[in-house]
Protein backbone atom coordinates (compact mmCIF):
# COMPACT_ATOMS: atom_id res chain seq x y z
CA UNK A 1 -14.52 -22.95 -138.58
CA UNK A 2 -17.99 -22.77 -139.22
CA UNK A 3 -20.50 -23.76 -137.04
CA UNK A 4 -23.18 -26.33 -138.65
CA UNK A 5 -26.62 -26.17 -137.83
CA UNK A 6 -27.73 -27.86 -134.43
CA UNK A 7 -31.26 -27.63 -135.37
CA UNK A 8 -34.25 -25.86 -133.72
CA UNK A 9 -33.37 -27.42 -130.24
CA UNK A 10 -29.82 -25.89 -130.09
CA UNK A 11 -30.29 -22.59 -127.98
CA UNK A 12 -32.35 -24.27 -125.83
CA UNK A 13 -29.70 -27.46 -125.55
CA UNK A 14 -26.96 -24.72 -124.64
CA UNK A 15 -29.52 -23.20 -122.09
CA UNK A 16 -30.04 -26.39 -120.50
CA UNK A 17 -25.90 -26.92 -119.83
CA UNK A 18 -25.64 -23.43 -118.84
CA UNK A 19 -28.31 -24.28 -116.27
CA UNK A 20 -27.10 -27.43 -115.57
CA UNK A 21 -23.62 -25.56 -114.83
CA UNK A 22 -25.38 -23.19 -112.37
CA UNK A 23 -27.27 -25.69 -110.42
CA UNK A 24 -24.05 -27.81 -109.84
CA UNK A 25 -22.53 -25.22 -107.96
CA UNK A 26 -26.10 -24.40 -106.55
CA UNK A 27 -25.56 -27.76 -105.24
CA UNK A 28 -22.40 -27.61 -103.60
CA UNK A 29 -21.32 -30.25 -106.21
CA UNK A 30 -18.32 -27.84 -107.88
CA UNK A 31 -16.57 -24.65 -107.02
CA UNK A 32 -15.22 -22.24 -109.26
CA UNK A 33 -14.80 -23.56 -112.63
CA UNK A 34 -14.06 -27.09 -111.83
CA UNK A 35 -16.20 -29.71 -113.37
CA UNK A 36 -18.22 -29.96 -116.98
CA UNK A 37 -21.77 -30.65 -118.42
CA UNK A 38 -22.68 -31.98 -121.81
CA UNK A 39 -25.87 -33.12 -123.38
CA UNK A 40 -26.35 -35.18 -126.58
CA UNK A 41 -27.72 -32.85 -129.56
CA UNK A 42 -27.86 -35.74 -131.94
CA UNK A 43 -26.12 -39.34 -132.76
CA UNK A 44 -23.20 -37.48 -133.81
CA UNK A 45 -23.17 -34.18 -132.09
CA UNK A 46 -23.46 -32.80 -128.74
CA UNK A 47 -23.19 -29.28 -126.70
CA UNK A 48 -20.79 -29.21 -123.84
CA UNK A 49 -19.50 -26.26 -121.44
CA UNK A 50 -16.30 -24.76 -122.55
CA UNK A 51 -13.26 -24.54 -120.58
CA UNK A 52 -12.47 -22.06 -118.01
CA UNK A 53 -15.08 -19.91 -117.82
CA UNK A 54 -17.11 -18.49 -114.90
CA UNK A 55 -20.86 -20.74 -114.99
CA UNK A 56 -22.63 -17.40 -113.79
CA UNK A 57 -21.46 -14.84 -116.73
CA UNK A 58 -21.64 -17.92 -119.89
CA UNK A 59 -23.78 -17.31 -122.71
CA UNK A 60 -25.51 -19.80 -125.34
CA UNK A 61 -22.59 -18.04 -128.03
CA UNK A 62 -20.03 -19.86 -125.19
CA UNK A 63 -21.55 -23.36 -125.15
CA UNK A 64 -19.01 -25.11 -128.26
CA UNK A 65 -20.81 -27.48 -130.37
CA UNK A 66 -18.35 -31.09 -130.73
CA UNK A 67 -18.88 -34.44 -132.86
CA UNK A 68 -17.58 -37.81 -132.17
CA UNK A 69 -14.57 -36.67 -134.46
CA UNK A 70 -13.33 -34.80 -132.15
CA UNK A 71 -13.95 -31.55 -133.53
CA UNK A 72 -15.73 -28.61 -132.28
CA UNK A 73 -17.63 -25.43 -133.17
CA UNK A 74 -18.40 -22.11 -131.78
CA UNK A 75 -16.07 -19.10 -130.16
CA UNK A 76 -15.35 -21.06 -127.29
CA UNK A 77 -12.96 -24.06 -126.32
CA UNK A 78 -14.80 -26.78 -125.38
CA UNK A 79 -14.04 -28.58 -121.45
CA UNK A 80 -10.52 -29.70 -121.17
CA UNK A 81 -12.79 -33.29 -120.26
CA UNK A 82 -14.12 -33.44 -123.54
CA UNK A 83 -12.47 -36.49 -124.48
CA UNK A 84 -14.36 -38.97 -121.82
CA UNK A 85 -18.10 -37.16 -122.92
CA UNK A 86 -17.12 -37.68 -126.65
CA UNK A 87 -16.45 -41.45 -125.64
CA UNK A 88 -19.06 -41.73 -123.20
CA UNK A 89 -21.65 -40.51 -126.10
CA UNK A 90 -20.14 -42.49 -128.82
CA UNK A 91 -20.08 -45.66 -126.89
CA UNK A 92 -23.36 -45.52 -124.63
CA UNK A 93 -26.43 -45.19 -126.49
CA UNK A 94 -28.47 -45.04 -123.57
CA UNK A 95 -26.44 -41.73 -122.53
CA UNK A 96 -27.89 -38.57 -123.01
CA UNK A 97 -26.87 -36.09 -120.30
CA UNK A 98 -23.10 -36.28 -118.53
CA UNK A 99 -22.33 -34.33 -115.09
CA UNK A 100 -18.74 -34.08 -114.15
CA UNK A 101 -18.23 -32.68 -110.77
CA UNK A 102 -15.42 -32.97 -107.82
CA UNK A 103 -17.99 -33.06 -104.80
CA UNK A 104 -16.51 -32.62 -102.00
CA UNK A 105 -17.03 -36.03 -99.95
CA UNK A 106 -17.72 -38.48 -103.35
CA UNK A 107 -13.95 -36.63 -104.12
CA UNK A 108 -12.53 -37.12 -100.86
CA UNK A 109 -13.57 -41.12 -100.97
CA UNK A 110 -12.19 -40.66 -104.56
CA UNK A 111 -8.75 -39.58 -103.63
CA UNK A 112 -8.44 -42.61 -101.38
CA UNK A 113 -8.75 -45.03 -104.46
CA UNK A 114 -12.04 -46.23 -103.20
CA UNK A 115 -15.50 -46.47 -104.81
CA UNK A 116 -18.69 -47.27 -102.73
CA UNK A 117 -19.93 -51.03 -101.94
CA UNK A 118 -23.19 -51.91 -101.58
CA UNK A 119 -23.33 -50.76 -98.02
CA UNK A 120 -26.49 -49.33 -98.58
CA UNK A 121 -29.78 -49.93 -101.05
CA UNK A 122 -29.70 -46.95 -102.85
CA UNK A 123 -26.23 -47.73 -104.79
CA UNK A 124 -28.31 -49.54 -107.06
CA UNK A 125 -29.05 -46.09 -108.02
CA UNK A 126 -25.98 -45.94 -110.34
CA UNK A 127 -27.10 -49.32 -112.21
CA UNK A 128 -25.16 -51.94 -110.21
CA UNK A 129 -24.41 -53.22 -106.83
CA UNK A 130 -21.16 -50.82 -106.44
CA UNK A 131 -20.20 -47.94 -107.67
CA UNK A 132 -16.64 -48.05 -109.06
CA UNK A 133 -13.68 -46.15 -108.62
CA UNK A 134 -11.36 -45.91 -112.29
CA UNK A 135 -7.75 -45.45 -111.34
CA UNK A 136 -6.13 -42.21 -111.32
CA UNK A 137 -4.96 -40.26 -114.72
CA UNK A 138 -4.24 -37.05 -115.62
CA UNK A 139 -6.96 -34.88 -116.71
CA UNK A 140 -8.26 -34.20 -119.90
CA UNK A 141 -6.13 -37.24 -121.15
CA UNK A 142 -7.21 -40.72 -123.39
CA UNK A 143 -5.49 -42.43 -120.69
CA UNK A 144 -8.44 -41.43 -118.52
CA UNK A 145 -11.43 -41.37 -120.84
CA UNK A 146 -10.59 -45.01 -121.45
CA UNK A 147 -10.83 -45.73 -117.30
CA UNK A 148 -13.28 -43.88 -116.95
CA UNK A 149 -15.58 -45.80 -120.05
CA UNK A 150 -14.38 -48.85 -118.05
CA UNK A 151 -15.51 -47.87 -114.55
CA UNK A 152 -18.92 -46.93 -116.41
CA UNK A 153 -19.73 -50.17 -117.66
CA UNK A 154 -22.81 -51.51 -116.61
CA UNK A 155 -23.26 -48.90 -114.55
CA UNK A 156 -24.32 -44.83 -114.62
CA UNK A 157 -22.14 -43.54 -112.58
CA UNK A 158 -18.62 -43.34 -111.45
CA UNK A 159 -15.48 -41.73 -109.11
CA UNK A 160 -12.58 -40.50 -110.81
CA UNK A 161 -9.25 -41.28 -108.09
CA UNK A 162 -7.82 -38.15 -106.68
CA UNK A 163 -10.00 -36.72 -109.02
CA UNK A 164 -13.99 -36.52 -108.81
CA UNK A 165 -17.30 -38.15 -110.12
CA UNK A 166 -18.73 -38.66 -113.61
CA UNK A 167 -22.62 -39.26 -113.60
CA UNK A 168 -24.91 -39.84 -116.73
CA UNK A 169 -28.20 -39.53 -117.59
CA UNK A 170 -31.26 -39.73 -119.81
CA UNK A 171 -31.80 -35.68 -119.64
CA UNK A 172 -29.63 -33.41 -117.30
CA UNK A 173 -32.17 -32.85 -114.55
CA UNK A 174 -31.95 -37.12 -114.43
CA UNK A 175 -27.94 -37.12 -114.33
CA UNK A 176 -27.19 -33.93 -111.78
CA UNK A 177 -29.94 -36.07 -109.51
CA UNK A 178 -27.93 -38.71 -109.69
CA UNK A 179 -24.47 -36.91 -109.41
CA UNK A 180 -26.28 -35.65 -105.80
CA UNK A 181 -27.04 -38.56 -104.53
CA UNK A 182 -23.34 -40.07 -105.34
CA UNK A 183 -22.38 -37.48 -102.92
CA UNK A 184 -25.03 -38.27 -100.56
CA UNK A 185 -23.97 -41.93 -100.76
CA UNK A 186 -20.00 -40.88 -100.54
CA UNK A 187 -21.18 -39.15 -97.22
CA UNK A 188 -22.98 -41.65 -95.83
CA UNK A 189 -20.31 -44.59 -96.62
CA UNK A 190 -17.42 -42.04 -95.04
CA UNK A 191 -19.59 -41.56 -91.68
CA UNK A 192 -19.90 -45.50 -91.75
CA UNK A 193 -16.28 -46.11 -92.43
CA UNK A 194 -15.90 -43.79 -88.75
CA UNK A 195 -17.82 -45.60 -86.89
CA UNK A 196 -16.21 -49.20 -87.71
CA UNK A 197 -16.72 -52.48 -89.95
CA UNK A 198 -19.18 -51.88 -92.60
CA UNK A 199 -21.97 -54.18 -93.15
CA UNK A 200 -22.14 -54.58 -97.19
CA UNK A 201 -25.18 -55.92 -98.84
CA UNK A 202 -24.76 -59.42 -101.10
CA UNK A 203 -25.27 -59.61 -105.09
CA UNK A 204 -28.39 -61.73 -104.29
CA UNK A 205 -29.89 -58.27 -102.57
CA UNK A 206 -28.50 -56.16 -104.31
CA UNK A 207 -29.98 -57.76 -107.92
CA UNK A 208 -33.11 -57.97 -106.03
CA UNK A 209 -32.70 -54.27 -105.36
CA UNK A 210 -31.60 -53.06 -109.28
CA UNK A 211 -35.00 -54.96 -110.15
CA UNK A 212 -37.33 -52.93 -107.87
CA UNK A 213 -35.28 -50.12 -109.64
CA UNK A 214 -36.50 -50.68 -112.61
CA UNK A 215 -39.96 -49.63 -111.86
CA UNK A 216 -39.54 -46.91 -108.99
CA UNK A 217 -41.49 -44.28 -108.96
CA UNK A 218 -43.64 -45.08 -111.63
CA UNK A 219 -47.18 -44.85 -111.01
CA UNK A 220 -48.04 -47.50 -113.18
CA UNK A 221 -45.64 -50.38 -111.33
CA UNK A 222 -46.66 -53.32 -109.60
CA UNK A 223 -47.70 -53.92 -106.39
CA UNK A 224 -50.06 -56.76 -105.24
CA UNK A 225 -50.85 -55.95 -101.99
CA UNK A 226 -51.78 -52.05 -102.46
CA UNK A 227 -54.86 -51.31 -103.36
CA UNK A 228 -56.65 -48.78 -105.66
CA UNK A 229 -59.33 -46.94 -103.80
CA UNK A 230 -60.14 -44.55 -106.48
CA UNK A 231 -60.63 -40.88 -106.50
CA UNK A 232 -59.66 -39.22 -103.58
CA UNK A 233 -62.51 -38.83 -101.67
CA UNK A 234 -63.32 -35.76 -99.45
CA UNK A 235 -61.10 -34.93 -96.49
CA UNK A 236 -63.01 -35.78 -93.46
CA UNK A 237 -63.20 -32.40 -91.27
């Protein structure tokens, strides 16, 4: 089948996954060939890493092109996931970058059936005051895509049960940040699960929590009691 045009953007769209690929395992968030990247090309189409191939020797020609129909373009099978990014993309608008890894403690947590409570702040990362846990399916099946789309709602971010972690994002930079710091929660909640009973935040903190969110780390937000000095002055020697 012929591939259609993917506009001016498309070699650097397939650069970005292959990169995204490579900095996953950079990461210590996959091994091998395990996990998948997509990114949204348009409101139809989007680029996503084919199946069972080595991240370090892929090539743009080996990033498929799929639409929401299901079908895809290029010399290369598309992931054996592509079901759950094709329904991930068709039914979140605000999606524009997925990460699929199986990091090794977020995994772990996974393949006890449990997500992560709000036993810390920074859950709210993920959009919500937990981050859930969809119940095990085989790969690559509807079956899954379906719990997975479930487990997403509200939310950006998700564990797969004896399985691994889905993460989203407005660019891919935005959702392999937040696939690390799943793991870095999934660590911390593991070590805390060691040492005892867990102390878990309530909804009325953790809404108060998704609202700061909405503003961190933008130089522009709100903040009564700081105060704008102006330009930096000299440092004092």
């Amino acid at each position: 089948m012929t591939e259609p045009s993917a506009g001016a953007g498309g070699a650097d769209l397939r650069a970005m996954v292959i990169a995204a690929c490579r900095e996953l395992t950079r990461r210590g968030l996959t091994h091998g060939t395990s996990g998948n990247v997509s990114v949204r090309c348009d409101e139809r189409r989007f680029f996503v890493s084919p199946t069972g191939m080595d991240y370090e020797v892929l090539q743009a020609a080996d990033v498929p092109l799929m639409d929401l129909d299901g079908r895809w373009f290029g010399r290369r099978r598309p992931s054996s996931e592509w079901r759950f990014h094709r329904d991930i993309f068709n039914s979140r608008h605000d999606v524009s970058a997925i990460v699929h890894t199986h990091s090794p403690r977020a995994t772990a947590l996974a393949c006890t059936g449990r997500g992560i409570p709000a036993f810390h702040y920074m859950v709210a990362v993920a959009g919500g005051s937990d981050i859930r846990c969809a119940p095990y399916y085989a790969f690559g099946t509807q079956e899954l895509s379906d719990a997975a789309l479930a487990a997403l709602k509200g939310r950006k971010a998700c564990l797969l049960a004896n399985h691994g972690v889905i993460a989203t994002g407005a660019d891919l930079p935005g959702a392999i940040l937040l696939a690390g710091e799943v793991e870095n929660l999934a660590l911390q909640y593991t070590v805390a699960l060691s040492l005892g009973e867990v102390r878990i935040l309530d909804d009325t903190e953790m809404s108060r929590v998704i609202e700061k969110f909405r503003t961190y780390g933008q130089q522009n937000a709100a903040d009564p009691d700081l105060i704008f000095g102006g330009a930096q002055p000299d440092a004092v020697e």
